[in-house]
Protein backbone atom coordinates (compact mmCIF):
# COMPACT_ATOMS: atom_id res chain seq x y z
CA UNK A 1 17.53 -13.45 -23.69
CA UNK A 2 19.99 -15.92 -22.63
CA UNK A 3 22.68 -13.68 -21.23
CA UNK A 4 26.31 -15.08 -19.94
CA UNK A 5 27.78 -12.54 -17.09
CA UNK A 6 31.81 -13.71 -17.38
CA UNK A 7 33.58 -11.62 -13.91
CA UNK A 8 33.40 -12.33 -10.53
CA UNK A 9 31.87 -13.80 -7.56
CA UNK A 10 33.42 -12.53 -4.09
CA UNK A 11 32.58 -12.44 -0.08
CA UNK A 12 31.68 -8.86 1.32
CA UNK A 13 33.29 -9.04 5.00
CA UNK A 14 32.67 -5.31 5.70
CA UNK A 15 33.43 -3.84 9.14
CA UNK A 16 32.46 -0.99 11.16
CA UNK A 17 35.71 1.28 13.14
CA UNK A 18 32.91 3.50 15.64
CA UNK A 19 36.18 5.99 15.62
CA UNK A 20 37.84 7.88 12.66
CA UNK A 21 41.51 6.86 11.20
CA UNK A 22 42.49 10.02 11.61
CA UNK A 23 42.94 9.73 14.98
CA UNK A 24 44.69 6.80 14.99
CA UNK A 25 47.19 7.06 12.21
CA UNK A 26 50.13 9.45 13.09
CA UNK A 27 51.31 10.66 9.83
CA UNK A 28 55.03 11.01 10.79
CA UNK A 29 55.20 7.46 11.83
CA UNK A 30 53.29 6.40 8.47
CA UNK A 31 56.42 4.92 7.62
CA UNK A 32 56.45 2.24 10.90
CA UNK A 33 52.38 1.62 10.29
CA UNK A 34 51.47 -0.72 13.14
CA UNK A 35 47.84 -0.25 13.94
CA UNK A 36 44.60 -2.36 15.19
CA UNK A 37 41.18 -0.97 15.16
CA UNK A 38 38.62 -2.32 17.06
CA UNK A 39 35.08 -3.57 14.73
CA UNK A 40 31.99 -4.43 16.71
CA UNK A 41 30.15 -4.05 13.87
CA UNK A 42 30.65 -7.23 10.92
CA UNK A 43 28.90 -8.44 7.92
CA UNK A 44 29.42 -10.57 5.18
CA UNK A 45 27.51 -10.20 2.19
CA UNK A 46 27.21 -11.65 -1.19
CA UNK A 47 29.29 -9.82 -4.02
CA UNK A 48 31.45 -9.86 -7.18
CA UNK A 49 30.24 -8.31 -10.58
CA UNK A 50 28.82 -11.60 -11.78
CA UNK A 51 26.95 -12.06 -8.83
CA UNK A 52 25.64 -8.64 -8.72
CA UNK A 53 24.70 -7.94 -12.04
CA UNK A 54 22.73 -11.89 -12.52
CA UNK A 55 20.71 -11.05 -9.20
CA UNK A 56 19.52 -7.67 -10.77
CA UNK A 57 18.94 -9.18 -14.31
CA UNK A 58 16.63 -11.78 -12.39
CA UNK A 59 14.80 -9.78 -10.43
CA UNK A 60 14.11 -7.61 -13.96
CA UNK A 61 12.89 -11.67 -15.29
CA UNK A 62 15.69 -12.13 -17.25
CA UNK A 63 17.57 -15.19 -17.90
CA UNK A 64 21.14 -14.89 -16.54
CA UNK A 65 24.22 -17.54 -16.91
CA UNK A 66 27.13 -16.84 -14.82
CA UNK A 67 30.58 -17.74 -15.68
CA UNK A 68 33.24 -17.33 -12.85
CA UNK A 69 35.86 -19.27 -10.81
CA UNK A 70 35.13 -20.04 -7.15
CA UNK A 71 36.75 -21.70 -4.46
CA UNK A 72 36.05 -24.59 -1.85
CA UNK A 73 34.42 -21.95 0.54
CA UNK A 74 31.59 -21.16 -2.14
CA UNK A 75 29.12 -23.41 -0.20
CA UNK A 76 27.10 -20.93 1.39
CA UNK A 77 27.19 -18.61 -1.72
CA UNK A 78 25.89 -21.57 -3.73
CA UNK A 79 23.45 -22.04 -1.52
CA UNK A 80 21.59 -18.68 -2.62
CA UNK A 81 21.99 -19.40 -5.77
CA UNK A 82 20.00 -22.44 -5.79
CA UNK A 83 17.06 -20.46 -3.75
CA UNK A 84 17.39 -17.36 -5.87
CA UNK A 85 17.03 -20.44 -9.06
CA UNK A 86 20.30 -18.30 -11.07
CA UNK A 87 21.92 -21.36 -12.96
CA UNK A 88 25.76 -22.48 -11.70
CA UNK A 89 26.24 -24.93 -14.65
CA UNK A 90 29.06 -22.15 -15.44
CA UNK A 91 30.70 -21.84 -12.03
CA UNK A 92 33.86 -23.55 -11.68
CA UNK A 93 35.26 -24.70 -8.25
CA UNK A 94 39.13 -24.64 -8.64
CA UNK A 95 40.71 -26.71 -6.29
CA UNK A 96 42.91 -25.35 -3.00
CA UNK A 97 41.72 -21.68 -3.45
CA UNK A 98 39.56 -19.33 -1.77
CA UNK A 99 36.72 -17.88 -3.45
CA UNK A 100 37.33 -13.44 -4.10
CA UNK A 101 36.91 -11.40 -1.21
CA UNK A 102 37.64 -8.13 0.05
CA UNK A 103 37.79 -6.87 3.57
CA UNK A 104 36.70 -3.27 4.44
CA UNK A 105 37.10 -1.06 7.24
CA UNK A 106 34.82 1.91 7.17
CA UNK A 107 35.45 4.50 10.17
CA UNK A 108 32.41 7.09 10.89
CA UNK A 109 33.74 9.32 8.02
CA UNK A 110 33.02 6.41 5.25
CA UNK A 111 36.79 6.49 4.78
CA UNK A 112 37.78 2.87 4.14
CA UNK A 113 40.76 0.47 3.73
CA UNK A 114 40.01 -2.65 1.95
CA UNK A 115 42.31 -5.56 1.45
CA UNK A 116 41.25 -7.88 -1.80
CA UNK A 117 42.27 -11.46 -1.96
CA UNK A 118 41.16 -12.89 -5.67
CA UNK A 119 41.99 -15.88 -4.63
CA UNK A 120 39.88 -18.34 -6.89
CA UNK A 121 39.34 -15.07 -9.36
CA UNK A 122 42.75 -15.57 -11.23
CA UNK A 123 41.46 -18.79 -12.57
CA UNK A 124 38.76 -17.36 -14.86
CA UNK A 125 40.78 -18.29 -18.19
CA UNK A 126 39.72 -22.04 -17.55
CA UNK A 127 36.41 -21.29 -18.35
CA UNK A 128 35.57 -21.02 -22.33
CA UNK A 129 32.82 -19.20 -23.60
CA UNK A 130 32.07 -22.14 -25.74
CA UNK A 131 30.92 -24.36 -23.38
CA UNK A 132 28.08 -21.98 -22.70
CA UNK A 133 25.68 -22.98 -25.84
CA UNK A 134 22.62 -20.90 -26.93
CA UNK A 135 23.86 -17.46 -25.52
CA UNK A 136 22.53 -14.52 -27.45
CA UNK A 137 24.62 -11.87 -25.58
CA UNK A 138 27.37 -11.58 -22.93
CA UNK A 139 29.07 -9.33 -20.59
CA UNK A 140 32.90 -8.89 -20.09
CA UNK A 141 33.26 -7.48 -16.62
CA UNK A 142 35.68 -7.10 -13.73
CA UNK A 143 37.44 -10.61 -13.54
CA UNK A 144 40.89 -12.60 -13.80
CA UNK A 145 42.82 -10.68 -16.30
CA UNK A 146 43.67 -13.05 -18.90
CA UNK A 147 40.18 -14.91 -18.25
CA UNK A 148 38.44 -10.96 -19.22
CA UNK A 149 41.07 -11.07 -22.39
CA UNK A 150 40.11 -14.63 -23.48
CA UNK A 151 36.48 -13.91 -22.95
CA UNK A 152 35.92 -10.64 -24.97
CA UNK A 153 38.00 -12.50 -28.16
CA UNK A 154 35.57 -15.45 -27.59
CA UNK A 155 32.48 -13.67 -27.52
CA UNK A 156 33.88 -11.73 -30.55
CA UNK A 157 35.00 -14.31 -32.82
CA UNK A 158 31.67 -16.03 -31.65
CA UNK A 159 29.71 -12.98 -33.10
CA UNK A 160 27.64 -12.80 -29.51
CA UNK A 161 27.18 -9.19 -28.95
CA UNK A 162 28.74 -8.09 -25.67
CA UNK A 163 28.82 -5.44 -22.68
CA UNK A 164 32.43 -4.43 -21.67
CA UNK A 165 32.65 -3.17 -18.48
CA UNK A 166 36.06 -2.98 -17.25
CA UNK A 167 35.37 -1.37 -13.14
CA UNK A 168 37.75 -1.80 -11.00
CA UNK A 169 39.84 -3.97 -13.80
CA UNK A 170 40.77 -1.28 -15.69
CA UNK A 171 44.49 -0.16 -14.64
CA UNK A 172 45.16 -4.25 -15.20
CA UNK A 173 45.31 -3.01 -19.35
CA UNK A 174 47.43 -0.89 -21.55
CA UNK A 175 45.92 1.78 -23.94
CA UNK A 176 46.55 -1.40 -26.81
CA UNK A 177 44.49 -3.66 -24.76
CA UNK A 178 41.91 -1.38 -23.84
CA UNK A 179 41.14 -0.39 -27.65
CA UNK A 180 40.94 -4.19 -28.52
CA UNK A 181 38.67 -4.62 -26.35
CA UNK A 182 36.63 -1.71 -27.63
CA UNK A 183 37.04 -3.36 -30.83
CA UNK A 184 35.53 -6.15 -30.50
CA UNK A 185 33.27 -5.47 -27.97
CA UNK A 186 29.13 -3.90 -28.59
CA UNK A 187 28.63 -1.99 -25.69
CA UNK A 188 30.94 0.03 -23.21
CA UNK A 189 29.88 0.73 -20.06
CA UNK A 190 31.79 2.52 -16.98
CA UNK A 191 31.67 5.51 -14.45
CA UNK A 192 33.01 9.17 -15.34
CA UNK A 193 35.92 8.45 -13.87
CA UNK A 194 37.18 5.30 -15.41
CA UNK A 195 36.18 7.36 -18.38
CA UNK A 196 38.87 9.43 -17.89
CA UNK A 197 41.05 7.08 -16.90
CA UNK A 198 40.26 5.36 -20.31
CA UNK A 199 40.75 7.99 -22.34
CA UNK A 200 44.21 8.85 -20.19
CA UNK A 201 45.12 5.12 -21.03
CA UNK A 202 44.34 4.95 -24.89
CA UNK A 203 45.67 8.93 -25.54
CA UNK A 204 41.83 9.13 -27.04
CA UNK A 205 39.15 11.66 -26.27
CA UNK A 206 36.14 9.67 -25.00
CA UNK A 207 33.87 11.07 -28.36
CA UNK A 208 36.49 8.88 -30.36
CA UNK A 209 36.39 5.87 -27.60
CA UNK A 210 32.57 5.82 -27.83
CA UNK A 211 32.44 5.51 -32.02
CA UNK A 212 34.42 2.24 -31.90
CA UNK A 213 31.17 0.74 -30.00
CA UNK A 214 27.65 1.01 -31.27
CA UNK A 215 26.80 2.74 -27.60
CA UNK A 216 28.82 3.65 -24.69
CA UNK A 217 27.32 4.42 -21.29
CA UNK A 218 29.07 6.93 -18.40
CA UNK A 219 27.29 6.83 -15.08
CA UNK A 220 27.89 10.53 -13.50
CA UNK A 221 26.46 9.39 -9.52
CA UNK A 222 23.69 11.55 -8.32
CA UNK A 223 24.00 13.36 -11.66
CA UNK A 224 22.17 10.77 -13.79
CA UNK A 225 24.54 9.39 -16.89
CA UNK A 226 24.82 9.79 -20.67
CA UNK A 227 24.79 7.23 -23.17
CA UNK A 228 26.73 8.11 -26.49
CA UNK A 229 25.11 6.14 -29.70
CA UNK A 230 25.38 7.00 -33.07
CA UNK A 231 26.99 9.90 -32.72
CA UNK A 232 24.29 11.43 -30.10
CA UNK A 233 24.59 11.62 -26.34
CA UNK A 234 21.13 10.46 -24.37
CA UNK A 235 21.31 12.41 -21.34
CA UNK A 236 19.36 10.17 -18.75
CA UNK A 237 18.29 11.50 -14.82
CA UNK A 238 18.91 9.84 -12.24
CA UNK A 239 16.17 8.64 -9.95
CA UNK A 240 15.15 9.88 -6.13
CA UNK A 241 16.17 7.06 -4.08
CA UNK A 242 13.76 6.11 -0.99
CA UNK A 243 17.37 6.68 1.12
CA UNK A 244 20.90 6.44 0.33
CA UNK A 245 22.64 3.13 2.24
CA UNK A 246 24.98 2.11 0.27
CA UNK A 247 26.70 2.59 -2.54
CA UNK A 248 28.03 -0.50 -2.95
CA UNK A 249 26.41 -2.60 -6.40
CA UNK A 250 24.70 0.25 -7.38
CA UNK A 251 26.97 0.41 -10.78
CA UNK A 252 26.04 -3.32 -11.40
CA UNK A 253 22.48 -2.76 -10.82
CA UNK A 254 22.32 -0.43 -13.28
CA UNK A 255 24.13 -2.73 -15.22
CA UNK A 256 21.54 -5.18 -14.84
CA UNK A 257 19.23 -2.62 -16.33
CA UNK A 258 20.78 -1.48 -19.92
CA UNK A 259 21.05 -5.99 -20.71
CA UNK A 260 17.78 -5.82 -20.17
CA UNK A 261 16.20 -2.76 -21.82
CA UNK A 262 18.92 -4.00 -24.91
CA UNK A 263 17.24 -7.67 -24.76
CA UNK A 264 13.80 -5.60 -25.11
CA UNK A 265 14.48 -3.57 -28.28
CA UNK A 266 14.08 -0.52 -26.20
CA UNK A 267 15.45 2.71 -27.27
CA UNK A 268 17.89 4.15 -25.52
CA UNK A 269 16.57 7.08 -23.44
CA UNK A 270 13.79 3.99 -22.33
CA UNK A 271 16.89 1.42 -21.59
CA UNK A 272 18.35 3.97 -19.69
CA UNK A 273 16.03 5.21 -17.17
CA UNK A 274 15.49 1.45 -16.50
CA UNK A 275 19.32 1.07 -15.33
CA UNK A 276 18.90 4.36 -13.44
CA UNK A 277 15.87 3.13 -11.49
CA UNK A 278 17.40 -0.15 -10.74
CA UNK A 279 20.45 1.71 -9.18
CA UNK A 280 18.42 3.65 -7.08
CA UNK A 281 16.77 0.95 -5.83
CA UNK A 282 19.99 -0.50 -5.27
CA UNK A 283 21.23 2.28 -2.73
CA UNK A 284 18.86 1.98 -0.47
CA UNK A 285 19.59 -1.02 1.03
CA UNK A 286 22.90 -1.73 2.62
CA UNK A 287 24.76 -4.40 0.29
CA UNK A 288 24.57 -5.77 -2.63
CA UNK A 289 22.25 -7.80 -3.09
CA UNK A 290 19.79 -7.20 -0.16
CA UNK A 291 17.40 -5.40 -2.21
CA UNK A 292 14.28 -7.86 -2.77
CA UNK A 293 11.42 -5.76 -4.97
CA UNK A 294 9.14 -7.94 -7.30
CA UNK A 295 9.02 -7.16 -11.03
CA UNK A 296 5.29 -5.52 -10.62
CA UNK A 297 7.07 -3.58 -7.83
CA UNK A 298 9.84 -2.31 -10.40
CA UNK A 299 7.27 -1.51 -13.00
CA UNK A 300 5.33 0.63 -10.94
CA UNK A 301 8.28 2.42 -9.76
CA UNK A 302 9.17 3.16 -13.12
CA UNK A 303 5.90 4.12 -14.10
CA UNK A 304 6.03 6.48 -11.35
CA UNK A 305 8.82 7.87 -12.19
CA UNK A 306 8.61 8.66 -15.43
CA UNK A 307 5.28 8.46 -16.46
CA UNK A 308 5.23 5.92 -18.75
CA UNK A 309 4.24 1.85 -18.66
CA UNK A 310 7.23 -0.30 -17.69
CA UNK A 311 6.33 -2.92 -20.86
């Protein structure tokens, strides 16, 4: 299934503080903040929803387009995107921007303080979902906020069937906004607490958020995640990881997991153990999008897990 991710693609420069914040941040001068913390530790990894969720859906063997804004320092990220063979006919490079990226600093207590530049990001609304032909189902996730607006009426008055999944946008919409886009969206997916936040938003309880979708989806952590359909709530585990890294990407992995099980026909409680094992996958590697199993790999995992044949 043809699939068209619309969010983002960002830079990763995470850094390690071998000291805690605490220590260096003297609350009654908070209001004169002048600190510099030392990093030996520095990565930069590959990111953004788009970019998270299309490396998962490949590695399940499905077929995804992304759709994002990028800036003149995408080289190295389009590099991997060649090798990993994910299409960039729908990545636009908009001229004298930087391409999204957030800086973190994570002390020895996983605290962190992260500075986001969207940079390239805030361009999204120049891409139109009609210039991606042949797509038989989309996702709506963290982006540009008029370019998520403009893409979830597209894909609506296009009659593609579509995955909102708001993250880290969410506080960028009012209650109104929020319920359009339940309204013309197929699927919702987020985390308990955006839940909340949600229904805090829209003044609705999240029973009455989930009928104005044919399924919603709320990840609970290490406490699995329930998917409300038709009036019923699927109540899915979550899966032993082989070691918890990082949490980073898990949320798109798992992502990655419900387009596909949905592109299958699968029933929900089947589409949903899927997403959960492709999270915990996720979180044992540090990153994300450093996680490298094969398909056979994933299917036996899932067999394993579950008892049951992947296909």
């Amino acid at each position: 299934m043809k699939t068209l991710i619309c969010g983002s693609l960002a830079y990763d420069t995470i850094m390690v503080f071998e000291d805690r914040f605490q220590n260096h941040i003297l609350p009654e001068k908070i209001h004169i903040l002048s600190v510099a913390f030392l990093v030996p530790q520095l990565r930069r990894e590959y990111g953004g929803t788009a970019g998270n969720i299309a490396y998962n859906l490949k590695l399940l063997g499905g077929d995804p387009q992304i759709m994002a804004t990028v800036g003149h320092d995408f080289s190295d990220y389009r590099d991997r995107l060649d090798q990993l063979e994910i299409s960039q006919t729908h990545i636009r490079e908009v001229e004298g921007t930087y391409t999204a990226q957030a800086f973190i600093t994570t002390d020895l207590d996983d605290n962190q303080i992260t500075a986001f530049h969207p940079g390239a990001m805030n361009h999204a609304h120049l891409n139109q979902v009609a210039d991606a032909p042949s797509i038989q189902f989309g996702v709506v996730a963290p982006d540009g906020r008029n370019g998520m607006l403009q893409h979830a009426r597209q894909f609506h008055e296009a009659g593609i069937p579509f995955l909102f999944d708001p993250g880290q946008g969410l506080p960028m919409f009012s209650g109104e906004e929020l319920l359009a886009f339940l309204d013309q969206a197929t699927y919702l997916a987020v985390n308990d607490y955006e839940a909340q936040l949600l229904s805090e938003k829209t003044g609705l309880g999240f029973d009455a958020l989930a009928s104005r979708v044919d399924a919603a989806i709320v990840t609970k952590g290490g406490e699995g995640s329930v998917i409300h359909a038709a009036g019923d709530q699927v109540h899915i585990p979550a899966v032993r990881p082989d070691a918890v890294e990082d949490p980073t990407g898990c949320g798109d992995a798992y992502r990655a997991g419900l387009i596909y099980g949905i592109s299958k026909g699968w029933p929900w409680a089947r589409t949903g153990r899927l997403a959960s094992l492709m999270g915990a996958i996720k979180i044992a590697h540090r990153g994300a999008q450093n996680h490298c199993p094969t398909r056979s790999h994933i299917a036996a995992r899932f067999e394993q897990a579950f008892g049951v044949p992947f296909d």
